[in-house]
PDB file of N, CA and C in Angstrom:
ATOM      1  N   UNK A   1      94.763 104.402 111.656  1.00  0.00           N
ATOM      2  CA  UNK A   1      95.382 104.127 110.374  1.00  0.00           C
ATOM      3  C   UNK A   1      94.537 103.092 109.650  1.00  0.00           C
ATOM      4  N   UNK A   2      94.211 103.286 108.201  1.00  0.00           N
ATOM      5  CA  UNK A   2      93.695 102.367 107.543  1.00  0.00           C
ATOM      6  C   UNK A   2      94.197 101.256 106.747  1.00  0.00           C
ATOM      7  N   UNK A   3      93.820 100.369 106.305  1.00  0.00           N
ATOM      8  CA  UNK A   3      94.858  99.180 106.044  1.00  0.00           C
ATOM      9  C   UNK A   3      94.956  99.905 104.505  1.00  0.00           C
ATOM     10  N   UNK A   4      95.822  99.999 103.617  1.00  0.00           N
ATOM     11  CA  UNK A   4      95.999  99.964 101.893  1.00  0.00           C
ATOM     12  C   UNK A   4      96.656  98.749 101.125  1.00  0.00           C
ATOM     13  N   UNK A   5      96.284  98.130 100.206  1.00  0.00           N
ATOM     14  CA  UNK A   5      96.624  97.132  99.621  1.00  0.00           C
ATOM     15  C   UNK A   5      98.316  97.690  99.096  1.00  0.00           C
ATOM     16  N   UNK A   6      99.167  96.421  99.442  1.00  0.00           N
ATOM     17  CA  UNK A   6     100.531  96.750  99.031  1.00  0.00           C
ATOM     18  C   UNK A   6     100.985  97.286  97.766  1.00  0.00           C
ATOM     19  N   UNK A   7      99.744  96.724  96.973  1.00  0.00           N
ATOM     20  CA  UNK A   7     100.193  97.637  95.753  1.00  0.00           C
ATOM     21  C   UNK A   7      99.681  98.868  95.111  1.00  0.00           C
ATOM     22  N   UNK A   8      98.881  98.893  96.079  1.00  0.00           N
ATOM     23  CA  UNK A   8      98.503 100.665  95.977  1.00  0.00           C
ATOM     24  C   UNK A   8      99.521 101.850  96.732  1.00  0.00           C
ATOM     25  N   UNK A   9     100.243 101.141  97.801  1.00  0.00           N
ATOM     26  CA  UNK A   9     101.639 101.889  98.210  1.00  0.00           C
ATOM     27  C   UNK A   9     102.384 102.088  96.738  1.00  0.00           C
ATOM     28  N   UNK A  10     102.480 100.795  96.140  1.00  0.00           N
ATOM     29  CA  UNK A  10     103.582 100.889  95.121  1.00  0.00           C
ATOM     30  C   UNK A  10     103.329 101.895  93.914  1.00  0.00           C
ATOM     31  N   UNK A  11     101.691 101.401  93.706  1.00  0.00           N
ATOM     32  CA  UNK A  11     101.496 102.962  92.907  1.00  0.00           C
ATOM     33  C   UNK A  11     101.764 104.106  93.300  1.00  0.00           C
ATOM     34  N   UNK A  12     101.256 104.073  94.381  1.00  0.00           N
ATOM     35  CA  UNK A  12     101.094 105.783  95.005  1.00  0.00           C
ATOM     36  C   UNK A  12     102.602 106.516  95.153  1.00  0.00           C
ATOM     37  N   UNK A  13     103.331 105.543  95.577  1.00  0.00           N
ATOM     38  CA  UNK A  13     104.799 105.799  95.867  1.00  0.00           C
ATOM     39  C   UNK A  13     105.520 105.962  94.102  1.00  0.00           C
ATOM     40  N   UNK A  14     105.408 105.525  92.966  1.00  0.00           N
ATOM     41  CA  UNK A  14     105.435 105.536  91.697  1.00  0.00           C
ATOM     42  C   UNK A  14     105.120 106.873  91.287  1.00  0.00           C
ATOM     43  N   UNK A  15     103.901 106.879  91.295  1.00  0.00           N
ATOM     44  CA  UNK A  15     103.185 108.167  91.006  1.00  0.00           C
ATOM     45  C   UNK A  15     103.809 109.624  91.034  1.00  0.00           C
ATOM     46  N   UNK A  16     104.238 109.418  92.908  1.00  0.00           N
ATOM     47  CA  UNK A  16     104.694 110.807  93.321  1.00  0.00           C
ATOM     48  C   UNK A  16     106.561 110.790  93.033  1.00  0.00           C
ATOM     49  N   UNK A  17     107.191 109.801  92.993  1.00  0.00           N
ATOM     50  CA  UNK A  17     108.412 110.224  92.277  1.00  0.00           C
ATOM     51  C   UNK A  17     108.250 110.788  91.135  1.00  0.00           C
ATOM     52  N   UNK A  18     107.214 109.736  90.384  1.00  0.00           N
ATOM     53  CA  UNK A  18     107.348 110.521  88.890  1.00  0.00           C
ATOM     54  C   UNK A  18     107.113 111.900  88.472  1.00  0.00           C
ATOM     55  N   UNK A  19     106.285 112.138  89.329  1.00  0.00           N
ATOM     56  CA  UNK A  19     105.631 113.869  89.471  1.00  0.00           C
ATOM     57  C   UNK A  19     106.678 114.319  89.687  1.00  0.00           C
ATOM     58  N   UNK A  20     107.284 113.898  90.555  1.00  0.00           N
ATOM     59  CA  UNK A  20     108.542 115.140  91.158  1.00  0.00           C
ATOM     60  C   UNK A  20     109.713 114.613  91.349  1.00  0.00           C
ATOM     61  N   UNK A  21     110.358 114.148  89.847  1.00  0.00           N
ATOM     62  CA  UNK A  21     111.528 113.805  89.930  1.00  0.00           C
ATOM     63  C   UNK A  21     112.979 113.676  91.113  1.00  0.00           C
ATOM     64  N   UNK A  22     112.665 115.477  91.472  1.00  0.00           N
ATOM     65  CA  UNK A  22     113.963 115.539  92.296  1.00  0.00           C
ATOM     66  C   UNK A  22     113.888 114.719  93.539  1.00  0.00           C
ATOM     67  N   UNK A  23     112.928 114.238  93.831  1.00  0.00           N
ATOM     68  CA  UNK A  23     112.160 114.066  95.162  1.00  0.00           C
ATOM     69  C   UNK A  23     113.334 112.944  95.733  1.00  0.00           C
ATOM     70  N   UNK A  24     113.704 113.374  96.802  1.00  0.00           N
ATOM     71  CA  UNK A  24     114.517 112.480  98.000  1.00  0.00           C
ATOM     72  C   UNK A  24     114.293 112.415  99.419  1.00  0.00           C
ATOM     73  N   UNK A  25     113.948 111.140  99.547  1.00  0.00           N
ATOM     74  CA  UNK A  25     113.356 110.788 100.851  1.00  0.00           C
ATOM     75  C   UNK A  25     113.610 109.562 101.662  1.00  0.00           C
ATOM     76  N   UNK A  26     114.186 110.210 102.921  1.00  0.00           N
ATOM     77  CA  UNK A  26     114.716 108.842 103.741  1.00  0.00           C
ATOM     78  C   UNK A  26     113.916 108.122 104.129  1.00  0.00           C
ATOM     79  N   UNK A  27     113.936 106.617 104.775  1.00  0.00           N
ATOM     80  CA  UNK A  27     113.095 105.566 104.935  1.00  0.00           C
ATOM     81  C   UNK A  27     111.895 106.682 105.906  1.00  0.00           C
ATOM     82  N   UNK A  28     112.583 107.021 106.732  1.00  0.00           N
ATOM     83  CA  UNK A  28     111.745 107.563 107.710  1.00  0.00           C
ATOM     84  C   UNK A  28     110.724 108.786 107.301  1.00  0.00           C
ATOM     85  N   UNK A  29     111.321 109.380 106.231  1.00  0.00           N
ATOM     86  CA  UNK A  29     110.265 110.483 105.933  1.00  0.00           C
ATOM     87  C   UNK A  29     109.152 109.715 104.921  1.00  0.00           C
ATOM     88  N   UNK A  30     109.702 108.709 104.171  1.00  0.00           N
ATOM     89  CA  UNK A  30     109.023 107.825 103.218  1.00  0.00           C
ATOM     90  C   UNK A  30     107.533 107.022 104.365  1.00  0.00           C
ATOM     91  N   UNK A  31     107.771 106.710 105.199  1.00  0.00           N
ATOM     92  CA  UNK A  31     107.147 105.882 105.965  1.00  0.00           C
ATOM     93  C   UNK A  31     106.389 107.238 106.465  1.00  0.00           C
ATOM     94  N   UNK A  32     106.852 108.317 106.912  1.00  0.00           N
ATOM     95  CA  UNK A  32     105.691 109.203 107.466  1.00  0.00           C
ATOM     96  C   UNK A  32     104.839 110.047 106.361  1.00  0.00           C
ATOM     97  N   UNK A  33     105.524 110.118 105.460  1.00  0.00           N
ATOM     98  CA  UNK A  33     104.770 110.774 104.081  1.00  0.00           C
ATOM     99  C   UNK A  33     103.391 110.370 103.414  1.00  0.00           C
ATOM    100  N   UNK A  34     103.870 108.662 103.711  1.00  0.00           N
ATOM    101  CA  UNK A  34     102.192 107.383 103.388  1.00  0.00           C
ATOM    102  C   UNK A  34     101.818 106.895 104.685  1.00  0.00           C
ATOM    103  N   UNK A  35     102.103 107.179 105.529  1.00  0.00           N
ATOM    104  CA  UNK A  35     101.678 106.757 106.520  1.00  0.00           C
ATOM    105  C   UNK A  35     101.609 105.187 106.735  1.00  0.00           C
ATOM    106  N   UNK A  36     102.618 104.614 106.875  1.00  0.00           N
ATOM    107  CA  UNK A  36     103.080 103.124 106.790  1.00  0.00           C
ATOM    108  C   UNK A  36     103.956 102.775 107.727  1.00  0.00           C
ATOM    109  N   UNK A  37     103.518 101.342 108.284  1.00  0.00           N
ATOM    110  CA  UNK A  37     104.171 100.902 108.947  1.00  0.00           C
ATOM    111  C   UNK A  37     105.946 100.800 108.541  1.00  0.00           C
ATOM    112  N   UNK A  38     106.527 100.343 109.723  1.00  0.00           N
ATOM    113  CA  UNK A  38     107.688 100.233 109.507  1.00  0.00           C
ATOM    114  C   UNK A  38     108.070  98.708 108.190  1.00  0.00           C
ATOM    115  N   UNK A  39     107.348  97.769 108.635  1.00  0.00           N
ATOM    116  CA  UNK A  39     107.271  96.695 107.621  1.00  0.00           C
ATOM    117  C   UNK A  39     106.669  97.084 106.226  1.00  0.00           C
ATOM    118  N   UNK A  40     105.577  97.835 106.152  1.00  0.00           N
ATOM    119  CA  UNK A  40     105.323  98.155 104.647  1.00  0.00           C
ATOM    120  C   UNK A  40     106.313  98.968 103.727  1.00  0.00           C
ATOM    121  N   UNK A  41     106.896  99.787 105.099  1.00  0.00           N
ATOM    122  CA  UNK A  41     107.849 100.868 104.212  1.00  0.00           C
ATOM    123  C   UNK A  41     109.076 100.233 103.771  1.00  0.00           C
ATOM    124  N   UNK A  42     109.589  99.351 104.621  1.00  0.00           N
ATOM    125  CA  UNK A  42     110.544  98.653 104.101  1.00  0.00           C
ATOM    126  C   UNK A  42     110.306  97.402 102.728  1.00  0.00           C
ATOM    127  N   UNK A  43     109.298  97.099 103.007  1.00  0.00           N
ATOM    128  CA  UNK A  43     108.662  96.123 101.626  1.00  0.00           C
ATOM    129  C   UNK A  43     108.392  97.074 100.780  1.00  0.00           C
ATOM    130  N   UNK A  44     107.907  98.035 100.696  1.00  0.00           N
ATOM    131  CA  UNK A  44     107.665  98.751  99.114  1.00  0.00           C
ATOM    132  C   UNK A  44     109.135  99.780  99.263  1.00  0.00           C
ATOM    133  N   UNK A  45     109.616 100.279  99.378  1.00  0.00           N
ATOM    134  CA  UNK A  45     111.178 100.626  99.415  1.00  0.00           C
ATOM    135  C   UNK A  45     112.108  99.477  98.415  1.00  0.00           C
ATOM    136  N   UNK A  46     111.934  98.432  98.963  1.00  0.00           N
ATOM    137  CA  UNK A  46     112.632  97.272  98.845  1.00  0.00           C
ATOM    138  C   UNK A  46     112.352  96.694  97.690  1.00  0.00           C
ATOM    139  N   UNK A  47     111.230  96.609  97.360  1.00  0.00           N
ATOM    140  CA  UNK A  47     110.296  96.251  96.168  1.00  0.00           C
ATOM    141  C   UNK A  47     110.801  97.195  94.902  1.00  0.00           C
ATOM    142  N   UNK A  48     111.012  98.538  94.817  1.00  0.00           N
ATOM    143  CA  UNK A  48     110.696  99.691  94.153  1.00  0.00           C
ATOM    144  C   UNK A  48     112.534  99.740  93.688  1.00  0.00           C
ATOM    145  N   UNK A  49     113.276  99.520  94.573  1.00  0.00           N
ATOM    146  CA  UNK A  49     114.736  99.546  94.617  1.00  0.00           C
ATOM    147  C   UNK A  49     115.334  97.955  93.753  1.00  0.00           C
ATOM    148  N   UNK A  50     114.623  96.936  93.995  1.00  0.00           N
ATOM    149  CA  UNK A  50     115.078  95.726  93.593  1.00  0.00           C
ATOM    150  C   UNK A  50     114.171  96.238  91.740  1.00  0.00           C
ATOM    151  N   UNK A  51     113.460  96.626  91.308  1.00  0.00           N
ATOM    152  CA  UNK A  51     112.869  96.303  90.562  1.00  0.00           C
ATOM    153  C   UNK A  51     113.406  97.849  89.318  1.00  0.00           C
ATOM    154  N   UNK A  52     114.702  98.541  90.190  1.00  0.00           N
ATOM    155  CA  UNK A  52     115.148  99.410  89.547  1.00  0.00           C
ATOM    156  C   UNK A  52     114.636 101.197  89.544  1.00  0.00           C
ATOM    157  N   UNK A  53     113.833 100.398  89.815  1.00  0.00           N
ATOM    158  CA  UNK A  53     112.707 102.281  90.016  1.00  0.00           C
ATOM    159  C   UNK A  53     113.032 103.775  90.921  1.00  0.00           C
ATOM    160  N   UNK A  54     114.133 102.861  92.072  1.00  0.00           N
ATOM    161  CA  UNK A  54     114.425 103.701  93.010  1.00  0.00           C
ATOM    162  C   UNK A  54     115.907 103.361  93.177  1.00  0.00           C
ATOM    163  N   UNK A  55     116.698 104.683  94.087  1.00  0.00           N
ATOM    164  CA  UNK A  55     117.463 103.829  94.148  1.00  0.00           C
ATOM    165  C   UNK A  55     118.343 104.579  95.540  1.00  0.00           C
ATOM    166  N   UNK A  56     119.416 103.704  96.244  1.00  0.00           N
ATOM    167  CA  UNK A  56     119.391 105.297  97.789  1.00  0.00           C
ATOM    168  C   UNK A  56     120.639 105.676  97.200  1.00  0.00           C
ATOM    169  N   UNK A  57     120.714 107.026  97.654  1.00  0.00           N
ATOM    170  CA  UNK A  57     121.685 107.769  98.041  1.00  0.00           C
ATOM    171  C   UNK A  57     123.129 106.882  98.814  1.00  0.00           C
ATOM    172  N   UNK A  58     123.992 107.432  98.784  1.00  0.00           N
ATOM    173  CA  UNK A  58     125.136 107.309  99.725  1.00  0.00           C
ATOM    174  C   UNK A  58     124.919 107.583 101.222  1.00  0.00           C
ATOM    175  N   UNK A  59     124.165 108.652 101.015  1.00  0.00           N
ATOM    176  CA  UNK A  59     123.498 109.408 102.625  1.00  0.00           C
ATOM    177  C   UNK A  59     122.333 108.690 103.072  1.00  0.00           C
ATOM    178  N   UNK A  60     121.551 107.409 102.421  1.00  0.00           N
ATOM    179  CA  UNK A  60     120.604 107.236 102.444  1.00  0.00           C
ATOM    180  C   UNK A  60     119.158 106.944 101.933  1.00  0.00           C
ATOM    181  N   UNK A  61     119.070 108.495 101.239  1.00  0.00           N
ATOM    182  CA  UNK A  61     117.707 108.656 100.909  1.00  0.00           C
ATOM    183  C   UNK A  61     117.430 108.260  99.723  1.00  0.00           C
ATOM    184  N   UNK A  62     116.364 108.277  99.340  1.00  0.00           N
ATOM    185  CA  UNK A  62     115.528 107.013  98.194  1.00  0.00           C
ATOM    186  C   UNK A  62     115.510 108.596  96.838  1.00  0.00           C
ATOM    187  N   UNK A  63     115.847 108.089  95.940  1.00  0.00           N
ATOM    188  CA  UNK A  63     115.352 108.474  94.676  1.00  0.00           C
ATOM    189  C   UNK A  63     115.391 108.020  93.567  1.00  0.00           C
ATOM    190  N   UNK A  64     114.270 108.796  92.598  1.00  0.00           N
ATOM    191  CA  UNK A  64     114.019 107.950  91.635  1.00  0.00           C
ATOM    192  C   UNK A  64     115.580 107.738  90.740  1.00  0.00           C
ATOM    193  N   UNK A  65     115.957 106.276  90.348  1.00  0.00           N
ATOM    194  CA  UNK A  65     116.935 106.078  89.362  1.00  0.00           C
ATOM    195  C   UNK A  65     116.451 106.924  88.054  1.00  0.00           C
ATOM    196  N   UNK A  66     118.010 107.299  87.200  1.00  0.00           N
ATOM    197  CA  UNK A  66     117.449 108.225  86.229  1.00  0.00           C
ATOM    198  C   UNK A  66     117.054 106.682  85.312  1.00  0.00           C
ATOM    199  N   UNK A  67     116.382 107.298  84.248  1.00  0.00           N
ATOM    200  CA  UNK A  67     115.844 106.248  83.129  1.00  0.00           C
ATOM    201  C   UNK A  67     116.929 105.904  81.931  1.00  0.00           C
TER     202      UNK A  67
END
């Protein structure tokens, strides 16, 4: 695994909601999707959710808040 600067998760993770709106994804598929540790996934999750961008499910999974 290669190291990525935290805020290139945050782009990259940005990016691909925006592409694909419907997109819902639990911590765990989020973390295997970028290939991230358990600590990064929870810091950019966490990051992305506090800052409005995301937001979970009842069941869980992460999607983009509508605008």
């Amino acid at each position: 695994m290669y190291l990525v600067e935290f805020g290139d998760v945050i782009e990259l993770m940005r990016m691909e909601y925006a592409e694909i709106p419907e997109l819902e994804l639990t911590f765990w598929q989020v973390q295997r999707l970028w290939n991230l540790s358990v600590e990064q996934c929870d810091r950019a999750l966490g990051a992305l959710t506090a800052s409005g961008f995301l937001a979970q499910t009842h069941a869980g999974a992460y999607v983009r808040r509508a605008a």
